[in-house]
Structures are given as structure tokens and as C-alpha cells.
Protein backbone atom coordinates (compact mmCIF):
# COMPACT_ATOMS: atom_id res chain seq x y z
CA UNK A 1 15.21 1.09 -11.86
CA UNK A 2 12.43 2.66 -12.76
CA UNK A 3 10.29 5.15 -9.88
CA UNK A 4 6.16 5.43 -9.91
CA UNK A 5 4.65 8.93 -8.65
CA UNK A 6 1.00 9.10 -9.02
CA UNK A 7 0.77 6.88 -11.73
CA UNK A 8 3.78 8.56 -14.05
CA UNK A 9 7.18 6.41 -14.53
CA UNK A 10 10.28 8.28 -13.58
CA UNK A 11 13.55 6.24 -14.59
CA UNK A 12 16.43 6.85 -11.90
CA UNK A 13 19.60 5.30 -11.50
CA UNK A 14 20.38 3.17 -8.72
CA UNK A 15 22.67 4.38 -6.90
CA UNK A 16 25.98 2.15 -6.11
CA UNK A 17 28.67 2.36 -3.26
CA UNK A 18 31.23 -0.10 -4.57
CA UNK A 19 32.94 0.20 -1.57
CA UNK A 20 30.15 -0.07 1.26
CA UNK A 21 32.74 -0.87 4.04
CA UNK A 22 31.99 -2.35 7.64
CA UNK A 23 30.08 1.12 8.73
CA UNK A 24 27.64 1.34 6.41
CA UNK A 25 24.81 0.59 8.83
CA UNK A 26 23.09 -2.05 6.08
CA UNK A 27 26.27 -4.12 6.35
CA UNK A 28 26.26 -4.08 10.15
CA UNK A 29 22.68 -4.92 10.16
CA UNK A 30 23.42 -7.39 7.82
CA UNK A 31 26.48 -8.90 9.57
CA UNK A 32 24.37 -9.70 12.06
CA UNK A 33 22.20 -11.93 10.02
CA UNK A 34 24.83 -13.52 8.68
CA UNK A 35 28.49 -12.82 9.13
CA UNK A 36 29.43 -15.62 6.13
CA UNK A 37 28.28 -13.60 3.50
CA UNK A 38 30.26 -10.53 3.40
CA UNK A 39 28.48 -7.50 1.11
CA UNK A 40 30.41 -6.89 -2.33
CA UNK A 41 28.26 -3.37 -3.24
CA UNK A 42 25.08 -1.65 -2.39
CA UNK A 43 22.77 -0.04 -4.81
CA UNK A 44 20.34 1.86 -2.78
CA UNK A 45 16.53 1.21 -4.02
CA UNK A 46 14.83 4.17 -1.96
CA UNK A 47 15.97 6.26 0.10
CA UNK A 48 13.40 8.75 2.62
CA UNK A 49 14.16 9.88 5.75
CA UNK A 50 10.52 10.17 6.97
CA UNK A 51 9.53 6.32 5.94
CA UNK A 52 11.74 3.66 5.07
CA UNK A 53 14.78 2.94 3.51
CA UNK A 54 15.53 0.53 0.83
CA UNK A 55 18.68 -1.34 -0.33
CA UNK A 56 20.13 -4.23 -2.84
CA UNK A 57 23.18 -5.69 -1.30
CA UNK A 58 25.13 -7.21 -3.84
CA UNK A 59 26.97 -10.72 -1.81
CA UNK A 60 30.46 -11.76 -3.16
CA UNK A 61 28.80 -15.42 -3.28
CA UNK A 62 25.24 -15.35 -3.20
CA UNK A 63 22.41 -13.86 -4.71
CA UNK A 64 21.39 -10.47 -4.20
CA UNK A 65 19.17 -9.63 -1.19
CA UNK A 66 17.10 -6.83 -0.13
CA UNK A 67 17.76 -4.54 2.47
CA UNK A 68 14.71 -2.66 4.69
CA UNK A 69 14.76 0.13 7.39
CA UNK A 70 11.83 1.32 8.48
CA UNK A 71 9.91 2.33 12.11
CA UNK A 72 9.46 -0.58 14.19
CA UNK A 73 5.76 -1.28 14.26
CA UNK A 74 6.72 -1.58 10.72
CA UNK A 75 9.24 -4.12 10.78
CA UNK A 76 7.78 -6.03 13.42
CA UNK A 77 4.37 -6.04 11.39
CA UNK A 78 6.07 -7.11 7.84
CA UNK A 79 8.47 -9.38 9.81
CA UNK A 80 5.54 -11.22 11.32
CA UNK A 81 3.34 -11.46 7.54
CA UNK A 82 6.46 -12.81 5.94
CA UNK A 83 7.45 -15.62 8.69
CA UNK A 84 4.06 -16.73 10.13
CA UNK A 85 1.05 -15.26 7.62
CA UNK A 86 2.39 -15.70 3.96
CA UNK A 87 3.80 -19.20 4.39
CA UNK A 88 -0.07 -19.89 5.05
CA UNK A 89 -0.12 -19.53 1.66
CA UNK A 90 0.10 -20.66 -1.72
CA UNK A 91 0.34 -17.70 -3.46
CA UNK A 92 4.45 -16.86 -4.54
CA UNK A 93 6.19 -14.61 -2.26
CA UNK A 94 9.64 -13.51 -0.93
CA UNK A 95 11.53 -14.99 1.08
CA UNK A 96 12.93 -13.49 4.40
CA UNK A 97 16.48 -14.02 5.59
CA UNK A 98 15.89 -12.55 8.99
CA UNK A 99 15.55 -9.30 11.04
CA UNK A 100 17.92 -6.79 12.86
CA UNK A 101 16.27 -4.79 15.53
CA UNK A 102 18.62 -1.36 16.41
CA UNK A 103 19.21 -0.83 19.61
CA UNK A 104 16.88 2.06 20.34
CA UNK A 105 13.46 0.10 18.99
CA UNK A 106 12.72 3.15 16.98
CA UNK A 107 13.65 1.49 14.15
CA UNK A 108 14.69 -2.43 12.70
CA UNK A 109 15.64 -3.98 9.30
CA UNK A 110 13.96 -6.60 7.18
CA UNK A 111 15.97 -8.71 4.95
CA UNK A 112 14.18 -9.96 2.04
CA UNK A 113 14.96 -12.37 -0.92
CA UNK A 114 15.24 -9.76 -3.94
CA UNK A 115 12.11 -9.99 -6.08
CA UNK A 116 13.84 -8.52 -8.98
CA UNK A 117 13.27 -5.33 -11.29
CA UNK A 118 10.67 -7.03 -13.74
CA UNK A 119 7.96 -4.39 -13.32
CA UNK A 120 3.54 -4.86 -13.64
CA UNK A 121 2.55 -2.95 -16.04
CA UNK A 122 -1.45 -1.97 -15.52
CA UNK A 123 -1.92 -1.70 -19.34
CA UNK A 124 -1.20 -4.94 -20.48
CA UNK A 125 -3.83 -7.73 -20.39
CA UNK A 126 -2.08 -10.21 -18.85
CA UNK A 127 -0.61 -8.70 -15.72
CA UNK A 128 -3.77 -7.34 -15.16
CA UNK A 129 -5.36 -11.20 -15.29
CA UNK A 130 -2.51 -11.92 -13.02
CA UNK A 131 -3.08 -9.92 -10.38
CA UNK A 132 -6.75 -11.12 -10.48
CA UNK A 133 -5.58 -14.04 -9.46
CA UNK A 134 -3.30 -13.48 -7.49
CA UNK A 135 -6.26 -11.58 -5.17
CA UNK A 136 -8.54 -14.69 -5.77
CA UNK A 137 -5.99 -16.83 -4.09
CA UNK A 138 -5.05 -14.17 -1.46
CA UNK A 139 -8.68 -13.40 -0.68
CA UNK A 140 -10.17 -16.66 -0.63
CA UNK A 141 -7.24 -18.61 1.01
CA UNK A 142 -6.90 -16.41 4.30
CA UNK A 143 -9.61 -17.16 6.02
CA UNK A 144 -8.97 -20.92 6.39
CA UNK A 145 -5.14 -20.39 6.88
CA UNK A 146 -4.93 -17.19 8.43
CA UNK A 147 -5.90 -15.99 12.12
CA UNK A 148 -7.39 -12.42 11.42
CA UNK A 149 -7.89 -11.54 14.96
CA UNK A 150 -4.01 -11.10 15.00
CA UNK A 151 -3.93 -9.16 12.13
CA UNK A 152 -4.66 -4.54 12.06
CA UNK A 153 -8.23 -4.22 11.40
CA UNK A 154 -8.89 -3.02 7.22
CA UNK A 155 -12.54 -2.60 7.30
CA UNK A 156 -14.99 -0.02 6.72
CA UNK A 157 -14.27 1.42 10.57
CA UNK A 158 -10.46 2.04 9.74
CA UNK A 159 -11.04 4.13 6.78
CA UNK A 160 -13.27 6.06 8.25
CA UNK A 161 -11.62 6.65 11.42
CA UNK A 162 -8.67 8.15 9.01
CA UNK A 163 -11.73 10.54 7.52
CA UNK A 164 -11.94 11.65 11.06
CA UNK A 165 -7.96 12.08 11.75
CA UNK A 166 -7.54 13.94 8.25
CA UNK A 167 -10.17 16.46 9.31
CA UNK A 168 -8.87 16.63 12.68
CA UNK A 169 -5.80 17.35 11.19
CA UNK A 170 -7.43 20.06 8.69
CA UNK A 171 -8.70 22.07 11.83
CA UNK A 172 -5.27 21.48 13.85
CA UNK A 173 -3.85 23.87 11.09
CA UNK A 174 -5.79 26.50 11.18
CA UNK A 175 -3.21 28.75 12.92
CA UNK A 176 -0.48 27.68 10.42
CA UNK A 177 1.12 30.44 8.93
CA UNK A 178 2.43 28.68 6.34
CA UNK A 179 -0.56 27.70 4.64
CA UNK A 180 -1.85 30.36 1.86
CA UNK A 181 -5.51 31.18 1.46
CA UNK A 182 -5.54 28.96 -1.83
CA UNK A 183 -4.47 26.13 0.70
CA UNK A 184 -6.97 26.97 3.50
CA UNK A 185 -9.85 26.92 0.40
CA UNK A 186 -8.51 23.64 -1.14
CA UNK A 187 -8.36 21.72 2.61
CA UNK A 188 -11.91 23.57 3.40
CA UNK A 189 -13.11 21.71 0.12
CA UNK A 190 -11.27 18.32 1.48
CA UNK A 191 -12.98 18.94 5.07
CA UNK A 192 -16.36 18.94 3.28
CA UNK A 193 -15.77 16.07 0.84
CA UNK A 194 -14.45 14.24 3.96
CA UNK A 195 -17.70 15.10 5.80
CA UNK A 196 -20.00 13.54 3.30
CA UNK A 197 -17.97 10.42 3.03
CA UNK A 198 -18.91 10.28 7.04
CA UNK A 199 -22.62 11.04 6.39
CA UNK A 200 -22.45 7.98 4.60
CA UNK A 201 -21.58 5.51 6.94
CA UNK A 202 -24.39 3.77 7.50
CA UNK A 203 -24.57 3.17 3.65
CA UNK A 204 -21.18 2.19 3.47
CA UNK A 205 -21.38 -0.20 6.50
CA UNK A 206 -24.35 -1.61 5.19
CA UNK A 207 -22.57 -2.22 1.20
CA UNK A 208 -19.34 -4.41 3.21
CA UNK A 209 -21.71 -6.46 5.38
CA UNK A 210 -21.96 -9.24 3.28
CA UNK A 211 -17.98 -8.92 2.16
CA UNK A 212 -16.21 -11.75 3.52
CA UNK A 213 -13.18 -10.69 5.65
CA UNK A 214 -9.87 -11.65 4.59
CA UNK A 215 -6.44 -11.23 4.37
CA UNK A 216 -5.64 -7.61 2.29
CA UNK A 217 -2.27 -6.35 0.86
CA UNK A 218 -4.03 -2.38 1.33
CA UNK A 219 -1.47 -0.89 -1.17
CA UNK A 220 -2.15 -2.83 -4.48
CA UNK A 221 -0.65 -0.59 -6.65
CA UNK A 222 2.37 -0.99 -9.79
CA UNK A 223 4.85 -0.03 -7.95
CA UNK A 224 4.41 -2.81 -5.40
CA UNK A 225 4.41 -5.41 -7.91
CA UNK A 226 7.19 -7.59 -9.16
CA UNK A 227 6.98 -10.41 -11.84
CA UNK A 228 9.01 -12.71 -12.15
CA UNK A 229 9.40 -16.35 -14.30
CA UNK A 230 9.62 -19.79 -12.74
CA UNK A 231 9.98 -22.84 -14.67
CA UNK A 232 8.60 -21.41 -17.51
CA UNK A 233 5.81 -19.54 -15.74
CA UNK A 234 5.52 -16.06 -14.88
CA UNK A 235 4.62 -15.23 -11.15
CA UNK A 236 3.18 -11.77 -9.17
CA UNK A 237 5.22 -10.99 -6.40
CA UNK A 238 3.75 -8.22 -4.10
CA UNK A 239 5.97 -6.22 -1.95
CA UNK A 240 5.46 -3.83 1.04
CA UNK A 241 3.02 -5.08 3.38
CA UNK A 242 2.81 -1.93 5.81
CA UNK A 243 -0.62 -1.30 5.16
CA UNK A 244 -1.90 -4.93 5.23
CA UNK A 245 -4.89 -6.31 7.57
CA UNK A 246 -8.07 -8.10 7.90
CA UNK A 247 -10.98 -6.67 6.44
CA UNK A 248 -13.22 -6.35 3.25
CA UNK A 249 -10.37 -6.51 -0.14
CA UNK A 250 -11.95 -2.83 -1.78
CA UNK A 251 -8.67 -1.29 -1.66
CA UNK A 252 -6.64 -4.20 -3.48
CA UNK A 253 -9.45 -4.31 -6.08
CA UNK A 254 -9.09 -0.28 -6.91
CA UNK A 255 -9.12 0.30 -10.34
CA UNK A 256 -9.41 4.43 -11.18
CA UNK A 257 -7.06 6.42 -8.72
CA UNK A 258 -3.81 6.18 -7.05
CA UNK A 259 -1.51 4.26 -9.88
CA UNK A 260 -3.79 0.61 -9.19
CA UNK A 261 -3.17 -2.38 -10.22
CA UNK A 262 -6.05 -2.43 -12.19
CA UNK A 263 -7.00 -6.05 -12.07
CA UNK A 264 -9.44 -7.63 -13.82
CA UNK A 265 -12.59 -8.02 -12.40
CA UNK A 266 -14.34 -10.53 -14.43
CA UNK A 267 -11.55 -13.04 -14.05
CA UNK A 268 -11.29 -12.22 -9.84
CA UNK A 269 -14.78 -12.63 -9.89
CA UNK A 270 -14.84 -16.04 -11.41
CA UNK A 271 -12.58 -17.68 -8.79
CA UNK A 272 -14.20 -16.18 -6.02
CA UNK A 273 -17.60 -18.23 -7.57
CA UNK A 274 -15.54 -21.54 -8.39
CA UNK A 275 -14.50 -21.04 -4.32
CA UNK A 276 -17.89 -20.89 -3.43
CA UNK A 277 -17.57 -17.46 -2.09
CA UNK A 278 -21.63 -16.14 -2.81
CA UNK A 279 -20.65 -12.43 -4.37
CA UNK A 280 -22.29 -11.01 -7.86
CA UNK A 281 -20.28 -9.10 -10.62
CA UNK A 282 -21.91 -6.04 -9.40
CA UNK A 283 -20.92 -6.19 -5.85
CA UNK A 284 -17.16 -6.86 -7.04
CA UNK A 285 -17.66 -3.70 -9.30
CA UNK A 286 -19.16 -1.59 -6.49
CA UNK A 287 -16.69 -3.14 -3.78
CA UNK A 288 -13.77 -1.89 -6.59
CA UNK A 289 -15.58 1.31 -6.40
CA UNK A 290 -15.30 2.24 -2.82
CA UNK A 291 -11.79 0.87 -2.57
CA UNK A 292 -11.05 3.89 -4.69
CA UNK A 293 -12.95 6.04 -2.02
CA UNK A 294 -10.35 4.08 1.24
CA UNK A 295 -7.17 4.71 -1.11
CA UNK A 296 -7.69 8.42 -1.67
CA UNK A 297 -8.56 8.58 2.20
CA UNK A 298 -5.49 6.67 3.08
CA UNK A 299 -3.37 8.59 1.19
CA UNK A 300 -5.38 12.26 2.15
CA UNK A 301 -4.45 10.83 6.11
CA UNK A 302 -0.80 10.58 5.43
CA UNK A 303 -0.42 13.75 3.57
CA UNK A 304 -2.29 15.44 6.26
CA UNK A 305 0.47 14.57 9.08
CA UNK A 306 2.25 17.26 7.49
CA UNK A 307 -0.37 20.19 7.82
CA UNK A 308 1.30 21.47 10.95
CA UNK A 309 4.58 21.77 9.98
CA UNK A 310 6.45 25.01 8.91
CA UNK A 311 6.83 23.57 5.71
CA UNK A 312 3.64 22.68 3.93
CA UNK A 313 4.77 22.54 -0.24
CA UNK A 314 5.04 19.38 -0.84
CA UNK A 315 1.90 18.44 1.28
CA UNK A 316 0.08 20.73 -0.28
CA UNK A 317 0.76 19.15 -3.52
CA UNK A 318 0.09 16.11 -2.68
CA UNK A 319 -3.20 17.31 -0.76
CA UNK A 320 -4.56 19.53 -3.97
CA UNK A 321 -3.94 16.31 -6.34
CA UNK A 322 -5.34 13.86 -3.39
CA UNK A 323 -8.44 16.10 -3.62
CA UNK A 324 -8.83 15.89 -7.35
CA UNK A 325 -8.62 12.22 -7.40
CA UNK A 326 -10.93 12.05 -4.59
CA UNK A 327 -14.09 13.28 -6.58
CA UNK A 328 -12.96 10.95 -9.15
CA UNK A 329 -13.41 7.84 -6.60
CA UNK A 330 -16.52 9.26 -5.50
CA UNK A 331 -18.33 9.41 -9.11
CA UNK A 332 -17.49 5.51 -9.36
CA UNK A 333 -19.78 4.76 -6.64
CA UNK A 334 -23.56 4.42 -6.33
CA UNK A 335 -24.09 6.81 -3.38
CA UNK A 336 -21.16 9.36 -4.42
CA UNK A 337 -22.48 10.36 -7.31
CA UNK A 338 -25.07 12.97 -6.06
CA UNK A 339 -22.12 14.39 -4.46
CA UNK A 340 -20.93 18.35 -5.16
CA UNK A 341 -18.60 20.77 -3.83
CA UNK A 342 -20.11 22.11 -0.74
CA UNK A 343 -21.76 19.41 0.45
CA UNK A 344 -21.08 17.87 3.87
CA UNK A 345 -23.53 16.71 4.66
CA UNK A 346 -25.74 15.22 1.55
């Protein structure tokens, strides 16, 4: 299988247990589901202790499915897309076989229909026209089909509100020890990028007033994406809804920073207009724009829940690159362009 990081491919093996047995807590989840189809081997897909877990049980007399752990507003939230949103729908999805709640409620499983190993590929024409379409039928669909009131809130306010939380988190460490002085100076320089983002609001508001609000995936990216071919045509499949809501689609329409899907624009613009949904070129560019601006702020907010901790590498890492990218996403929009180090406040 093949691994994404920050837009680089790492190939890893996946890793088998030919012998999962009856305590292997995917086949007692599993068992659960259905106690008919007994689990020949396990390849494990992903593996973190801090998010979710990920496996591909292998049935003696079915297809493969896919195993999930993960926290239980999680599960609950995917479980809920998958049964009662996506069906909605006619874009192709996968289906689930049911869900195993553990015991404590700190955590459940998801079982999936397995959407394969054919990967998206950003550079190639036609996966990027794809997954324009794929968002044109997602984004214009919705809100006929779809109750958003049910549905996490993904606009302008939620982003923004992570700003906040990522700066609160900024000042929380202060007294950590284990941050160096190069760390305190690269998280001062996040805390002031972050504070001119918020000095913006108003202009931001005002840019995603006209945006219809819809049903959004929130993490569009390759390694989310699975293709796969039926009856001769070749279908996106998009996996991991965690992050999905109701709000304006910038994030799923990112094009420049976090490993996007890079979908073309033109062609998602031209079945929004044969939908009769009233929004130029330009405001599809500029709405691509500041979904570059809500990923990097996304991803700055998780990396930040680590700040307090004794152990602060890998954060850091991700926290130094996170700010790179940031001033990236910030040149690709209208009113982030006069932006420079030191500014908070414009």
C-alpha cells in the first residue's frame, strides 16, 4: 500500500497476521456483526494510537472488508454519513456492514465495504476532472437531499474558532520546558500569522456570504481518495468523513497546500452553472483560495493539541512545516497578500 505525508508517497507493506485468532479485538468486533463470516487474515492499513485504527479483514468466503477504530464521536459521526447522509446521494460510495460500539463508549468500530488500493493521483488530468465532479454532484446535491441542521457546522465561524484554539494553545505553552527558543520564535510567528487571519474576519465573512451551504467532505486530499472501475467506468470513492459538515466547500476545492486533490476548477465550475447554482469562475478561484487558508488552520489546530506535552518533536515538525505552508495559502488570496511576518494585525 502505498502511505501520503505532506504530499510525498511512502510505499509500506501491509502488514499481515495470518493467524488473527478469536482475540484479536477486530475479529471480536467483527463477530459481532456477523458471526457467519469467520476472518481468514488481517492486513492492518493504519495503525495510531492517538487517532484511529485501520484494518483489511480478509473473509474465508466473502470479499474483503474494512475494519475502523476510532473515538466515538467519530464513529457515531461517520456511522451516521454512511447510513442516513450518503445514501441521499448519487454520487458512488462505500458501503457499510454495520457498527460495534466497545463497552466503555470511548471508542467503536466502523465496518466498511473495502474501496480498494487504486490510488488518485493529483497529477494526472483525469482524476483531477474526476474529482471535479465528483464535488459538483456532492455540492450541489446536498442541499435538496440532505438536512444540514443535523450535520457539524464547516463555515467560516469553525475555522476561525480553531484560529482562536491554536493560539490559545500557543500561549498555554509558554511554561513548557520542552519547547526550545527556535520553537517559541517559530509558534510566536504562527500566533501572529494566526492573528491577522482574525483581523480579517469581516472580509472573510463577507467573501462566503453568497456561498451556498452544502454538504463538505473537509479533508479532500489523495490520500482519501480511491478509484475504482464499474462496468467499464471508473468511479471516485472518498474515504474518511471525520471532518465532514455543512458549510461553504473552500476546503474540498484546495488546490496549493496540504497534498489536495487538486481538482479542476473550470470543469467544477461548469456544473455548478448547468445546476443553476449563480457563482463566477473567480469566486470558485478565490473560494479555492481560502480553503487553502481553513486546511492549514485545521491542520495548525491539531498539531497544536500537542504543545503541552513533554514531548513536543514531532509537533514541532509538523508546526514549523504547517507554518511554511501557511504563508503559501495566504499569497493565493486577495486580502493575504499584503500580509508579512510581524503583522497581526494588518
Amino acid at each position: 500500500m502505498t502511505r501520503h505525508s505532506r504530499g510525498r508517497a511512502e510505499t509500506v507493506p501491509a502488514m499481515p497476521d495470518t493467524s488473527p485468532g478469536d482475540t484479536h479485538p477486530a475479529v471480536i468486533a467483527w463477530r459481532a456483526i456477523d458471526p457467519a463470516a469467520p476472518v481468514a487474515w488481517i492486513e492492518t492499513l493504519k495503525a495510531q494510537k492517538s487517532k484511529s485504527t485501520v484494518y483489511r479483514l480478509h473473509l474465508t468466503a466473502r470479499s474483503p472488508i474494512v475494519a475502523k477504530r476510532c473515538r466515538w464521536d467519530v464513529a457515531v459521526h461517520e456511522r451516521d454519513l454512511y447510513r442516513d447522509v450518503l445514501p441521499r446521494l448519487s454520487i458512488p460510495t462505500v458501503r457499510q456492514h454495520g457498527w460495534f460500539p466497545e463497552p466503555d463508549r470511548q471508542c467503536a468500530w466502523l465496518f466498511l465495504e473495502d474501496a480498494g488500493d487504486n490510488e488518485y493521483d493529483p497529477a494526472l488530468p483525469i482524476h483531477r476532472r474526476l474529482a471535479a465532479e465528483w464535488l459538483g454532484e456532492l455540492h450541489t446535491a446536498a442541499p435538496a437531499r440532505v438536512n444540514g441542521r443535523l450535520l457539524p457546522p464547516r463555515g467560516p465561524e469553525f475555522y476561525l474558532a480553531q484560529a482562536s484554539a491554536v493560539r490559545q494553545a500557543i500561549a498555554d505553552s509558554a511554561s513548557n520546558p520542552a519547547l526550545s527558543d527556535h520553537d517559541r520564535h517559530v509558534l510566536g510567528r504562527i500566533d501572529q500569522c494566526l492573528g491577522y487571519i482574525e483581523s480579517r474576519r469581516a472580509r472573510i465573512e463577507s467573501d462566503c456570504t453568497n456561498v451556498p451551504r452544502t454538504l463538505v467532505h473537509g479533508d479532500f486530499v489523495s490520500k482519501n481518495i480511491r478509484l475504482r472501475t464499474d462496468g467499464g467506468r471508473t468511479e471516485l470513492i472518498a474515504l474518511d468523513w471525520e471532518t465532514s459538515g455543512w458549510g461553504i466547500p473552500a476546503a474540498d476545492l484546495c488546490r496549493f497546500v496540504g497534498a489536495p486533490a487538486k481538482p479542476d476548477l473550470v470543469r467544477y465550475h461548469e456544473i455548478l452553472s448547468d445546476r443553476g447554482v449563480g457563482i463566477t469562475m473567480a469566486e470558485v478561484e478565490a473560494l479555492a483560495a481560502l480553503g487553502g487558508v481553513f486546511r492549514m488552520i485545521a491542520a495548525m489546530y491539531w498539531a497544536s493539541l500537542g504543545l503541552t506535552h513533554p514531548w513536543v518533536d514531532k509537533c514541532m515538525i509538523w508546526m514549523r512545516a504547517y507554518h511554511d505552508d501557511m504563508g503559501a495559502a495566504l499569497r493565493a488570496t486577495e486580502w493575504g497578500l499584503e500580509y508579512t511576518e510581524g503583522d497581526s494585525s494588518g
